[in-house]
Protein backbone atom coordinates (compact mmCIF):
# COMPACT_ATOMS: atom_id res chain seq x y z
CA UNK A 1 155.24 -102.20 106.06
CA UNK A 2 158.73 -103.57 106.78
CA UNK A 3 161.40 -104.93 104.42
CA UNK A 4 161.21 -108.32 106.06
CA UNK A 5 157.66 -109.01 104.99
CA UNK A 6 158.86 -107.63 101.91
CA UNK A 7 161.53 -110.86 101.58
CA UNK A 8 159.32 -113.15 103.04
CA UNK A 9 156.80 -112.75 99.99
CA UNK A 10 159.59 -112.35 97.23
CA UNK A 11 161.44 -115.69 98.54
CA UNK A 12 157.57 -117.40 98.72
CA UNK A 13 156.65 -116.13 95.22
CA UNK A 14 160.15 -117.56 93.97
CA UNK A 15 159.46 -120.79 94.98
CA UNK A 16 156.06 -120.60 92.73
CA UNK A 17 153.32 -119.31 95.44
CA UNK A 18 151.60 -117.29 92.99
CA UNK A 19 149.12 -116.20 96.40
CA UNK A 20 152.32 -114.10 97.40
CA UNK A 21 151.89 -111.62 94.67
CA UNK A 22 148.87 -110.78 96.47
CA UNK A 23 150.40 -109.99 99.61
CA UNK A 24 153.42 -108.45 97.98
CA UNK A 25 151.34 -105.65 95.97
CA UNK A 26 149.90 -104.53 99.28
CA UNK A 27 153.03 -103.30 100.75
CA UNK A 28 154.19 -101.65 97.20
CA UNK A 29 150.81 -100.28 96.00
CA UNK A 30 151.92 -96.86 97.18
CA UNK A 31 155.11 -96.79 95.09
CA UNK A 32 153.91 -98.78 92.28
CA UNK A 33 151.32 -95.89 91.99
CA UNK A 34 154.26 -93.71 91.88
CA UNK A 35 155.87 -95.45 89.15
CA UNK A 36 152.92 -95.17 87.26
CA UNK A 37 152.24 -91.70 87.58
CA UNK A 38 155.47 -91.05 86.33
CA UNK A 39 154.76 -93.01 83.46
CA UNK A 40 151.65 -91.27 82.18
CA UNK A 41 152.71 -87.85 83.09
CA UNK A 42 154.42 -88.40 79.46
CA UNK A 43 150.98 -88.72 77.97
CA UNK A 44 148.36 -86.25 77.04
CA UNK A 45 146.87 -84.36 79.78
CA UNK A 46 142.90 -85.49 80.50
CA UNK A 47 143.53 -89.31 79.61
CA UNK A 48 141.44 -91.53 81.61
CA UNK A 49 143.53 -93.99 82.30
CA UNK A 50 144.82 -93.12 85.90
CA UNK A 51 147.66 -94.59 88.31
CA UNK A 52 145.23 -96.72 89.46
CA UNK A 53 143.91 -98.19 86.95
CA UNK A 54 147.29 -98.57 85.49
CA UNK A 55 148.65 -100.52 88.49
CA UNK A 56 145.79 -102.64 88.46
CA UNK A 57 146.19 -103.64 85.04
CA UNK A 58 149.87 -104.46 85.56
CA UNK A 59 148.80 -106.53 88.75
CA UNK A 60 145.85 -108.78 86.46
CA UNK A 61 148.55 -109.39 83.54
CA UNK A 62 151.46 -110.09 86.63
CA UNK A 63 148.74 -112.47 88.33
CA UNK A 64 148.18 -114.32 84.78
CA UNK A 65 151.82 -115.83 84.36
CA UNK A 66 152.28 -119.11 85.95
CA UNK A 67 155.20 -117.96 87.23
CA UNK A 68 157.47 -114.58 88.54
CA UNK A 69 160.79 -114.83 90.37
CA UNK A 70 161.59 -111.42 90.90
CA UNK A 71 164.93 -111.50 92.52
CA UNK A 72 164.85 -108.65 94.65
CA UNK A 73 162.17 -105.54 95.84
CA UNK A 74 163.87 -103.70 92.81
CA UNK A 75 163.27 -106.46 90.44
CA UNK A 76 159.78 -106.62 91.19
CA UNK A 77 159.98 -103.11 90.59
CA UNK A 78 161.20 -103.43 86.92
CA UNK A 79 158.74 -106.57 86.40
CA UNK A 80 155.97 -104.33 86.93
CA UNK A 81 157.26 -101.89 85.56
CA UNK A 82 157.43 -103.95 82.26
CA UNK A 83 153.73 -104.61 82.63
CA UNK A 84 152.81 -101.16 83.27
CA UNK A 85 154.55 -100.36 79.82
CA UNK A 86 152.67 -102.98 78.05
CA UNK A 87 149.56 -101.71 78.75
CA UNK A 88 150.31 -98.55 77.89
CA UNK A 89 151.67 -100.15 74.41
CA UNK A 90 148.48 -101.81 74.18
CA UNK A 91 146.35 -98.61 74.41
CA UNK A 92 148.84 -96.60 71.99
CA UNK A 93 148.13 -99.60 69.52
CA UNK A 94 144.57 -99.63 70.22
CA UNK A 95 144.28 -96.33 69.60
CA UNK A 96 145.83 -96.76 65.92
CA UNK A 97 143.68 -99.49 65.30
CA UNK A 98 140.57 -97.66 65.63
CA UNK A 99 141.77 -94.40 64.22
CA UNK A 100 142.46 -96.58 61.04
CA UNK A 101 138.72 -98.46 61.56
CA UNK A 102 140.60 -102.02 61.67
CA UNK A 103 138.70 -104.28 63.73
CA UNK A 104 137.17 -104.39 67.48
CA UNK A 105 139.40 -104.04 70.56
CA UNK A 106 138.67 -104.30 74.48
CA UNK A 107 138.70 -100.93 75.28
CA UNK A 108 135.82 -98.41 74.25
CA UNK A 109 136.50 -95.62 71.85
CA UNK A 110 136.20 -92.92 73.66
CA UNK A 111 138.32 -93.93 76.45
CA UNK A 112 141.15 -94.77 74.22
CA UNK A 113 140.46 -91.22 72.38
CA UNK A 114 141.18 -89.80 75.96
CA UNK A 115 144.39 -91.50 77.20
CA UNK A 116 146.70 -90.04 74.63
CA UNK A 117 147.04 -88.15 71.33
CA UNK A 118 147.64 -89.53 67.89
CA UNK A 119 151.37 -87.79 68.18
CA UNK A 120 151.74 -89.48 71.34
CA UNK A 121 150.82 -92.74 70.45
CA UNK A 122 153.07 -93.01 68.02
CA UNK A 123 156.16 -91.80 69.68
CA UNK A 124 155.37 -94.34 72.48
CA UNK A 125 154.84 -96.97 69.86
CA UNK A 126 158.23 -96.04 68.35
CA UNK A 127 160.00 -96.55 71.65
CA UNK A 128 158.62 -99.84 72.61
CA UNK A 129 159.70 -100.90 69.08
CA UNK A 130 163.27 -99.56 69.29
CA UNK A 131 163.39 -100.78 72.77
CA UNK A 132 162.78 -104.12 71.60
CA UNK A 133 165.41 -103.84 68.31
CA UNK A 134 167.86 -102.85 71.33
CA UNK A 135 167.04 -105.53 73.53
CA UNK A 136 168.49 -107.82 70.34
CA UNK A 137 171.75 -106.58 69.92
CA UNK A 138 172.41 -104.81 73.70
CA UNK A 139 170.29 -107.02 76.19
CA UNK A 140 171.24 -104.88 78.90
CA UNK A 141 171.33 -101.79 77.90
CA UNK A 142 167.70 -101.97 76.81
CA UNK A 143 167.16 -103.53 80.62
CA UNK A 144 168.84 -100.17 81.69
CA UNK A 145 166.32 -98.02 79.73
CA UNK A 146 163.61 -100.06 80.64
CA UNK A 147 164.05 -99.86 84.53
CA UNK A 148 165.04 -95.99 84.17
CA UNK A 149 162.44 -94.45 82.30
CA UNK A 150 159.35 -97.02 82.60
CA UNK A 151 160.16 -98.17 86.33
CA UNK A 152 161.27 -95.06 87.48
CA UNK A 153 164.71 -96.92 89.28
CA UNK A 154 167.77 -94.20 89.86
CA UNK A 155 171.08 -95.60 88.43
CA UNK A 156 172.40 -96.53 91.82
CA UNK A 157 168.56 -98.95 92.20
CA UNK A 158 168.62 -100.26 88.27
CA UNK A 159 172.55 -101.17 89.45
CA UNK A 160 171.50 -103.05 92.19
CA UNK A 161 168.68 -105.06 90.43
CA UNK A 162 170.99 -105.77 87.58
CA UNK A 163 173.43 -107.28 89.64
CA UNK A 164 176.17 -104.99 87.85
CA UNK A 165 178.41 -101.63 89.02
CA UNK A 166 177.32 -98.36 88.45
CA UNK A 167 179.93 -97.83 86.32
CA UNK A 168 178.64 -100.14 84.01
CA UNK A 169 174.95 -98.39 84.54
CA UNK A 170 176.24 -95.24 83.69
CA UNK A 171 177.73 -95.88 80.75
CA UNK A 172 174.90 -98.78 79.52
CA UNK A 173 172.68 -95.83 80.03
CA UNK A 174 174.62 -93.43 77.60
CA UNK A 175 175.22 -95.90 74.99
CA UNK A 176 171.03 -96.51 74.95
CA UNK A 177 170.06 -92.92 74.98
CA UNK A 178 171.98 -92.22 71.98
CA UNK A 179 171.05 -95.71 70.22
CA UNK A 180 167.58 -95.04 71.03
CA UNK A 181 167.23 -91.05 70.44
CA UNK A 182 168.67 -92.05 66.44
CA UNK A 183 166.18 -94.90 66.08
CA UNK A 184 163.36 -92.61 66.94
CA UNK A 185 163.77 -90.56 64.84
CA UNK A 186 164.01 -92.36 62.46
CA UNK A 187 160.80 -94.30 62.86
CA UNK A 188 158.44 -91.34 63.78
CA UNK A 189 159.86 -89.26 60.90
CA UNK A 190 159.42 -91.66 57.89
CA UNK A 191 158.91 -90.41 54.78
CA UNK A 192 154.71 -89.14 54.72
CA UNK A 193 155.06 -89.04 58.32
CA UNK A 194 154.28 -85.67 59.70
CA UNK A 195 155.01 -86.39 63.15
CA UNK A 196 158.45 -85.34 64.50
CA UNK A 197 159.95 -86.15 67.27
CA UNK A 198 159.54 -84.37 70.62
CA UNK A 199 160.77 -84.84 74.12
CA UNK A 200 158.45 -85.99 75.87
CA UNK A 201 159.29 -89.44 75.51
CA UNK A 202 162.92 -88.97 75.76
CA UNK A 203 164.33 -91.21 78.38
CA UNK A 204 165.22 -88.53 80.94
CA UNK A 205 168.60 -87.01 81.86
CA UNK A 206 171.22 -88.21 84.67
């Protein structure tokens, strides 16, 4: 693999050859698979859902848009990353669904019962959602959290696919943790809620 090959495919993709995603996931599969072990090292130990079938789930959902122009290796990073994060979403929601017997979903039962427990679920669910009130009042910031703790970037990689100092990183990444820390606990602590919140999901340290 060499970072040439690497451009070539970004720059192709870019220009709307969706076929280049197909070469490009190739030559990342390794560190994709990585990122995603990261990801559900969070979860519940036992959960079905592996690194592989996590990146390959990202890759169909990637492969459905009509178009990605990731701007760099490091934004293609993050815009898996983001996919990655929505399936997990999708199976903590899932979950939910069928604990509270509301209608049929994709994915059986008993592999949902696997990936992650009911505490879990909801603590993921209450990120995504906070994420997403963040991403309304702090755009960047919330880009920050999301290339940090669901791509796995350092702050010197999430600068450089920003476009921005690390300066500015650093002290987006603060600002978020402490923004995002509040509204958790806030939404998985509601009154009649008895889940608290742990640290699993806390975005990790610097």
């Amino acid at each position: 693999m060499t970072t040439g090959s690497i451009t070539q495919w970004l720059t192709r993709l870019r220009a709307g050859d969706q076929e280049a995603l197909d070469q490009l996931f190739p030559l990342i599969y390794d560190e994709l698979k990585v990122v995603a072990r990261s990801m559900l090292s969070r979860e519940a130990p036992g959960h079905t859902l592996g690194p592989t079938a996590l990146v390959h789930e990202a890759y169909f959902r990637l492969a459905e848009r009509e178009k990605i122009s990731p701007e760099s290796r490091h934004h293609l990073f993050a815009i898996a990353a983001q996919a990655m994060r929505r399936v997990l979403i999708d199976h903590a929601r899932a979950r939910k669904r069928f604990k509270r017997g509301a209608g049929q979903v994709a994915v059986p039962l008993d592999e949902i019962e696997s990936i992650m427990s009911e505490e879990a679920a909801d603590e993921l669910i209450a990120i995504d959602e906070a994420l997403d009130r963040l991403a309304r009042v702090k755009p960047r910031p919330a880009q920050v959290v999301e290339r940090r703790f669901f791509g796995g970037l350092s702050l010197e990689e999430t600068a450089i696919s920003l476009g921005v100092s690390l300066k500015t990183v650093q002290r987006d990444w603060l600002l978020a943790r402490a923004w995002l820390r509040k509204e958790i606990d806030v939404d998985i602590t509601r009154p009649g809620d008895p889940v608290t919140a742990s640290s699993r999901h806390a975005p990790p340290q610097t």
